[in-house]
C-alpha atoms as a PDB file:
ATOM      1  CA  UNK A   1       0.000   0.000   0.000  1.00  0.00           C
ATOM      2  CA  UNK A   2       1.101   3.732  -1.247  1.00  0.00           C
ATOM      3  CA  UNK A   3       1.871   6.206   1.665  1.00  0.00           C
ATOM      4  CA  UNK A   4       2.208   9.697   1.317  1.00  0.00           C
ATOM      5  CA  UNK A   5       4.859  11.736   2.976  1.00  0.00           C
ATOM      6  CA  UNK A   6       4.951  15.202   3.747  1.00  0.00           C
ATOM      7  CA  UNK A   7       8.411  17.194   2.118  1.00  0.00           C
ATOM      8  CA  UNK A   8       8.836  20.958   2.823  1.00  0.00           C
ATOM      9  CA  UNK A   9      10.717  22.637   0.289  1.00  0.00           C
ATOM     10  CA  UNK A  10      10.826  26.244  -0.670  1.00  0.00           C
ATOM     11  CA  UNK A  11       9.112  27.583  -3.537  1.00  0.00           C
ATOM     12  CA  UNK A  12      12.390  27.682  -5.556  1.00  0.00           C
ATOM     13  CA  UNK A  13      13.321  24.431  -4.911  1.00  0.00           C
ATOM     14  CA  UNK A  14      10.449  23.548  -5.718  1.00  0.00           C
ATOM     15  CA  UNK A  15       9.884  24.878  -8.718  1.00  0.00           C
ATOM     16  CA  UNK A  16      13.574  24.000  -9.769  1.00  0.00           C
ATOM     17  CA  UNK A  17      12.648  20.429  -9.273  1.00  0.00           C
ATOM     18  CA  UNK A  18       9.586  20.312 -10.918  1.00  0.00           C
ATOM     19  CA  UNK A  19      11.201  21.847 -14.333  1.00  0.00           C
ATOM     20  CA  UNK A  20      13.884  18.832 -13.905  1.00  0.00           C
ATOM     21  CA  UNK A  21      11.021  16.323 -13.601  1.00  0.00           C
ATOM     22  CA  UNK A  22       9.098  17.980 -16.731  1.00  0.00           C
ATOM     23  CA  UNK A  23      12.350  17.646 -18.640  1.00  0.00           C
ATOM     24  CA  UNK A  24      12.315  14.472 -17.868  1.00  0.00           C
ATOM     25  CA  UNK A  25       8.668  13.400 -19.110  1.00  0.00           C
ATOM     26  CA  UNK A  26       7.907  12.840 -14.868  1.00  0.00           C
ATOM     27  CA  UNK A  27       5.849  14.160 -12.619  1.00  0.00           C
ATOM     28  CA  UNK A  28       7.358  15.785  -9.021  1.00  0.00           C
ATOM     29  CA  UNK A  29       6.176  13.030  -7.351  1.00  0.00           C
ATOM     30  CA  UNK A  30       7.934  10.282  -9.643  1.00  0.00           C
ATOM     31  CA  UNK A  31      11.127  12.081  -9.935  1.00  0.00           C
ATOM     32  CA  UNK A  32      11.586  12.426  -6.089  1.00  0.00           C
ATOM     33  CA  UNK A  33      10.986   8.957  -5.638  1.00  0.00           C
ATOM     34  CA  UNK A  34      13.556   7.999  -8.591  1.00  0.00           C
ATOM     35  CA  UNK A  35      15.849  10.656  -6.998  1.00  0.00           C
ATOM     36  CA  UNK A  36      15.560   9.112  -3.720  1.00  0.00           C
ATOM     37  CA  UNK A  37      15.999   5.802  -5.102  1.00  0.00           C
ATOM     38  CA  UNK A  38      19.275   7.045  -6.715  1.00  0.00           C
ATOM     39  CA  UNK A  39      20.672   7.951  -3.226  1.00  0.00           C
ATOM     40  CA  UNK A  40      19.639   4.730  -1.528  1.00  0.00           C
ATOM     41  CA  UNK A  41      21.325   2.532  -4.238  1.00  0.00           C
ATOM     42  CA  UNK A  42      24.445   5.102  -3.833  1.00  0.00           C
ATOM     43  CA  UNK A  43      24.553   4.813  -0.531  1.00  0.00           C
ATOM     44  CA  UNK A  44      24.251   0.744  -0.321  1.00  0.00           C
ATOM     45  CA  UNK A  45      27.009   0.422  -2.557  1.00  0.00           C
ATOM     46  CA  UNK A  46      29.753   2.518  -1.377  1.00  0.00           C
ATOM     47  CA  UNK A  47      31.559   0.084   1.007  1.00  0.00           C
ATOM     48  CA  UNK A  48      31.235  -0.245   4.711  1.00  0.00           C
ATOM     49  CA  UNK A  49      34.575   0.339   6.328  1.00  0.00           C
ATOM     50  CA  UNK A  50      33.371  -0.304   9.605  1.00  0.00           C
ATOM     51  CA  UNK A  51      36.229  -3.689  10.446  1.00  0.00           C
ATOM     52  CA  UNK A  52      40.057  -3.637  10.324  1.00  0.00           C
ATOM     53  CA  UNK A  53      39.494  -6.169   7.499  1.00  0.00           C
ATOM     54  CA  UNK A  54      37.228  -3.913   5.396  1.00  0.00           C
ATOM     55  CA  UNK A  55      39.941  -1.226   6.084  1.00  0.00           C
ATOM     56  CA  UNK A  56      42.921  -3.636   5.197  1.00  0.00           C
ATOM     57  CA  UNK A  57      40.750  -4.721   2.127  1.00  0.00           C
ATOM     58  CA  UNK A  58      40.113  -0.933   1.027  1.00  0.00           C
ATOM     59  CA  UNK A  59      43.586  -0.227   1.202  1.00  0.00           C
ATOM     60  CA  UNK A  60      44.742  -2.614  -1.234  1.00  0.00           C
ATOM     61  CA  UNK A  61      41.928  -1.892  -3.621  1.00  0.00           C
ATOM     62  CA  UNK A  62      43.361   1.175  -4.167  1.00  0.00           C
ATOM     63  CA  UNK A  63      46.696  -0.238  -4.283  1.00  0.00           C
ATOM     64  CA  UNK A  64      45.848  -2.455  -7.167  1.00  0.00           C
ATOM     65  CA  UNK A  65      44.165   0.516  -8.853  1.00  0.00           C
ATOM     66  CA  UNK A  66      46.386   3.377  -8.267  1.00  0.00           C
ATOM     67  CA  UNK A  67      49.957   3.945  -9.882  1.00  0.00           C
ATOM     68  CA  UNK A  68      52.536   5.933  -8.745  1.00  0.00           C
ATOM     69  CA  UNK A  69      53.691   7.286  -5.984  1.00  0.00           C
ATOM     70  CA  UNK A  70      52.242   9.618  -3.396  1.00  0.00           C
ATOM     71  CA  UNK A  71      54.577  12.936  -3.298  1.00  0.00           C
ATOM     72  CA  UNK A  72      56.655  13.926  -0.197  1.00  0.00           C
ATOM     73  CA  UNK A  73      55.128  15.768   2.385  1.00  0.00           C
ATOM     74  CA  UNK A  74      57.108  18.610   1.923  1.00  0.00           C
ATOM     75  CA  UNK A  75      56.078  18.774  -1.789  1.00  0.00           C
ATOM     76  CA  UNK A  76      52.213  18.061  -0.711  1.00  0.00           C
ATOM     77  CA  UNK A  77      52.566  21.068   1.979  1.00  0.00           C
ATOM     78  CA  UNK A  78      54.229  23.928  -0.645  1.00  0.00           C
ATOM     79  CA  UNK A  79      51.390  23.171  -2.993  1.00  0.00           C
ATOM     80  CA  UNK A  80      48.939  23.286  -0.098  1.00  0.00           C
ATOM     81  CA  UNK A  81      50.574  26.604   1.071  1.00  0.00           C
ATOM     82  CA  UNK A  82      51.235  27.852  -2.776  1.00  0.00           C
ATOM     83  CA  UNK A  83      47.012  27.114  -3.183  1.00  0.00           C
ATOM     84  CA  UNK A  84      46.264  28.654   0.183  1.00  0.00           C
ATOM     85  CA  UNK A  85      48.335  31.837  -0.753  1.00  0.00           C
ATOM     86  CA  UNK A  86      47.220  32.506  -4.800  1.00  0.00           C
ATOM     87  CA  UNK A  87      43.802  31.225  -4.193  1.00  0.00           C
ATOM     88  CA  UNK A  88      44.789  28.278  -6.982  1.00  0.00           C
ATOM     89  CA  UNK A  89      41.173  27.328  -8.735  1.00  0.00           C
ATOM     90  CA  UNK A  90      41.938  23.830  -8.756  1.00  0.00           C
ATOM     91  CA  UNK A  91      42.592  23.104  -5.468  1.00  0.00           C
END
């Protein structure tokens, strides 16, 4: 059995939300509930690293995937402090 809920938004969310679901061929209704179904699949897929062995296992996931090698910390910190400084966009 449907339920309703009750969602408070302001009028410009809103009515930003309801152009996206008219774009979409949707109704407010159906594309909250596909957007909220988007962030529960998210959400149940990103991994739990709540054990040393889910830790250990994340770790050398990105091991396998990544190449290269981390910089010194020295090098990480002038960038940081070069960014910091010049107001560098893509940091």
């Amino acid at each position: 059995m449907a339920e309703r809920i009750h969602l408070v938004l302001d009028g410009t969310e809103k009515e930003r939300f309801r152009r996206l679901a008219a774009q979409a061929g949707l109704s407010l209704s159906e594309w909250l509930r596909d957007a909220a179904h988007a962030k529960a699949a998210a959400a149940e897929a990103a991994p739990s690293l709540n054990s040393p062995d889910a830790l250990r296992a994340f770790f050398d996931e990105c091991s396998r995937r990544e190449v290269g090698q981390e910089p010194d910390w020295e090098v990480q910190r002038e960038l940081i402090e070069r960014s910091v400084a010049g107001g560098a966009a893509d940091s």
